[in-house]
C-alpha atoms as a PDB file:
ATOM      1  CA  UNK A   1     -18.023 -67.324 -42.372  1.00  0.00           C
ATOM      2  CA  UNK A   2     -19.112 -70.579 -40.614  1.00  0.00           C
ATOM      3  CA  UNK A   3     -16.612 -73.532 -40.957  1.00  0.00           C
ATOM      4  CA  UNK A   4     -18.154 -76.938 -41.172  1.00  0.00           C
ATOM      5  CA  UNK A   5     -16.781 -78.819 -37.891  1.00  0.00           C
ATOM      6  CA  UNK A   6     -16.301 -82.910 -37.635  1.00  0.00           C
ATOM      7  CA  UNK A   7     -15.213 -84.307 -34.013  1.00  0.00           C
ATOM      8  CA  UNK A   8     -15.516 -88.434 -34.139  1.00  0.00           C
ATOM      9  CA  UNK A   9     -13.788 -91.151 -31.897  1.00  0.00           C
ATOM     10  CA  UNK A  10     -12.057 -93.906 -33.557  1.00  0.00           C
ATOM     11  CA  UNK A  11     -11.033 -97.279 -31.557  1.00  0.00           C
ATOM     12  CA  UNK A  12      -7.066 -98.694 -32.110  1.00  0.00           C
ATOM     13  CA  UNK A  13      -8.629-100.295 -35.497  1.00  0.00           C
ATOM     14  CA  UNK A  14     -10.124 -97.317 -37.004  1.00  0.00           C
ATOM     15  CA  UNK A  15     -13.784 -98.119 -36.504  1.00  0.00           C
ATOM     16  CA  UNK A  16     -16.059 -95.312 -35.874  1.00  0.00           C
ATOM     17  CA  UNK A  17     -17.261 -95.091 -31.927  1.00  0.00           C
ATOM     18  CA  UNK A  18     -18.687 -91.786 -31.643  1.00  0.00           C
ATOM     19  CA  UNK A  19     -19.639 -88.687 -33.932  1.00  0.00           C
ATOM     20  CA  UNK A  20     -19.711 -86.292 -30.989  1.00  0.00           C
ATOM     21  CA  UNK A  21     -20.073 -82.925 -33.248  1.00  0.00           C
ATOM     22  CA  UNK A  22     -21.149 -82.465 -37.039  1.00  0.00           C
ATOM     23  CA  UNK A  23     -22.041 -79.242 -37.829  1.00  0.00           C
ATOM     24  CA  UNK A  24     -21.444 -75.729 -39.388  1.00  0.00           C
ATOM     25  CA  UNK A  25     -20.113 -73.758 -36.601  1.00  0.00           C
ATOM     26  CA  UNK A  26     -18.738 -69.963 -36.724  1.00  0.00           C
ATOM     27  CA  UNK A  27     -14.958 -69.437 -34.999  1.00  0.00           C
ATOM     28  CA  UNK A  28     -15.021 -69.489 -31.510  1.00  0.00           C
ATOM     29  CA  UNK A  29     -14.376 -71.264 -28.318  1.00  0.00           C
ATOM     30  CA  UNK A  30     -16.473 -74.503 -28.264  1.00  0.00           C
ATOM     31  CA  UNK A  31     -16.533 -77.315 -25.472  1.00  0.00           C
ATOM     32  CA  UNK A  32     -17.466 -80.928 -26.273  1.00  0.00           C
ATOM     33  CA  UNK A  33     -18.303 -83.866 -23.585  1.00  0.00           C
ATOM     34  CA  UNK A  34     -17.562 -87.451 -24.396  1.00  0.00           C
ATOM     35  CA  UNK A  35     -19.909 -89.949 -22.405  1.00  0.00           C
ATOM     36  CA  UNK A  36     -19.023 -92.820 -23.590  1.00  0.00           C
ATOM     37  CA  UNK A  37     -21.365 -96.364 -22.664  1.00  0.00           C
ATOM     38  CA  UNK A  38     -21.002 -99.467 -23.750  1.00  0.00           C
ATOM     39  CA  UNK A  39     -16.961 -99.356 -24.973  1.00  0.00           C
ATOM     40  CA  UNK A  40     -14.230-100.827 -23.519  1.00  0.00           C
ATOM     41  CA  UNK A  41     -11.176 -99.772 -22.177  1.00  0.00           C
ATOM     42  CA  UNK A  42      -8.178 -99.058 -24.316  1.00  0.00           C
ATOM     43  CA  UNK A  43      -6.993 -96.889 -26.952  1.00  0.00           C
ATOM     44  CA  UNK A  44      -8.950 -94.312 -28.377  1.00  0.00           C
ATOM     45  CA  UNK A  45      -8.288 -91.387 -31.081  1.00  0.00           C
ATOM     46  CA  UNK A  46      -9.869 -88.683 -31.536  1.00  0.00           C
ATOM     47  CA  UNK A  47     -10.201 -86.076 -34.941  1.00  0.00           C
ATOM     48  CA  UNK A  48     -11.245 -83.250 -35.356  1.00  0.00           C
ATOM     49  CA  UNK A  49     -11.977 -81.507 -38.953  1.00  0.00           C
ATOM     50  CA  UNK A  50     -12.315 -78.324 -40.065  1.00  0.00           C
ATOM     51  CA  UNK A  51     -13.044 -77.118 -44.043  1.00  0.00           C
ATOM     52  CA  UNK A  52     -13.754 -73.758 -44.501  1.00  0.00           C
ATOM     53  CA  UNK A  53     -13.137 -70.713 -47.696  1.00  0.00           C
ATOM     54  CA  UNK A  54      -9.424 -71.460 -46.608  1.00  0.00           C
ATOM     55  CA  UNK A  55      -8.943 -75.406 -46.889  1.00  0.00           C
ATOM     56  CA  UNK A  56      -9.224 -78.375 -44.652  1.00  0.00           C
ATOM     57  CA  UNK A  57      -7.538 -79.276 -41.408  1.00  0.00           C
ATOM     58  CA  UNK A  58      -7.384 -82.083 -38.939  1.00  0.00           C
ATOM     59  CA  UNK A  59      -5.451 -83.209 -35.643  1.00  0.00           C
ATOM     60  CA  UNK A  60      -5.622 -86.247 -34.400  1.00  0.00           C
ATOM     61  CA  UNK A  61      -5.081 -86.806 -30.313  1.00  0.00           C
ATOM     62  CA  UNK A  62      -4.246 -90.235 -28.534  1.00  0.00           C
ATOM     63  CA  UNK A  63      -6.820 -90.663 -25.709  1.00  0.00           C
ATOM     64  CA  UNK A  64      -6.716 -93.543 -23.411  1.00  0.00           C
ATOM     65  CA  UNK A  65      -9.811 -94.862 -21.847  1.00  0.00           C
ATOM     66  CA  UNK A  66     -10.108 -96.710 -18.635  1.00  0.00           C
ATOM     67  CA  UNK A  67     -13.698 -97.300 -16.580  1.00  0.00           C
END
C-alpha cells in the first residue's frame, strides 16, 4: 500500500525553506534534487516523513550549505 511521503528543508531556526516532495508514494527507491536559489549559506536540516498502515517515521539529517 502507498505510504504518504514528506521531504522539507528547515533553516538553523526551524523555518520552512523548501517542500521538495509531498506525496503518496508506493515503497521503492526514490531520488530527490535540492536546487536551492535565493538562501544563504549555513545550516540546513532536512526531514523526511513517512505514515503508512504501520505508523509514522522521520529522520532528520544535518546538511550544510555553502554557494
Amino acid at each position: 500500500a502507498p505510504s504518504q511521503v514528506t521531504i522539507q528543508i528547515f533553516d538553523i531556526s526551524g523555518k520552512r525553506v523548501a517542500m521538495l516532495v509531498n506525496t503518496s508514494q508506493k515503497a521503492n527507491v526514490y531520488e530527490v534534487q535540492w536546487n536551492p536559489t535565493n538562501i544563504s549559506s549555513g545550516v540546513y536540516f532536512g526531514r523526511v516523513s513517512v505514515r503508512n498502515s504501520n505508523g509514522y517515521k522521520t529522520e532528520v539529517i544535518k546538511m550544510t550549505y555553502m554557494k
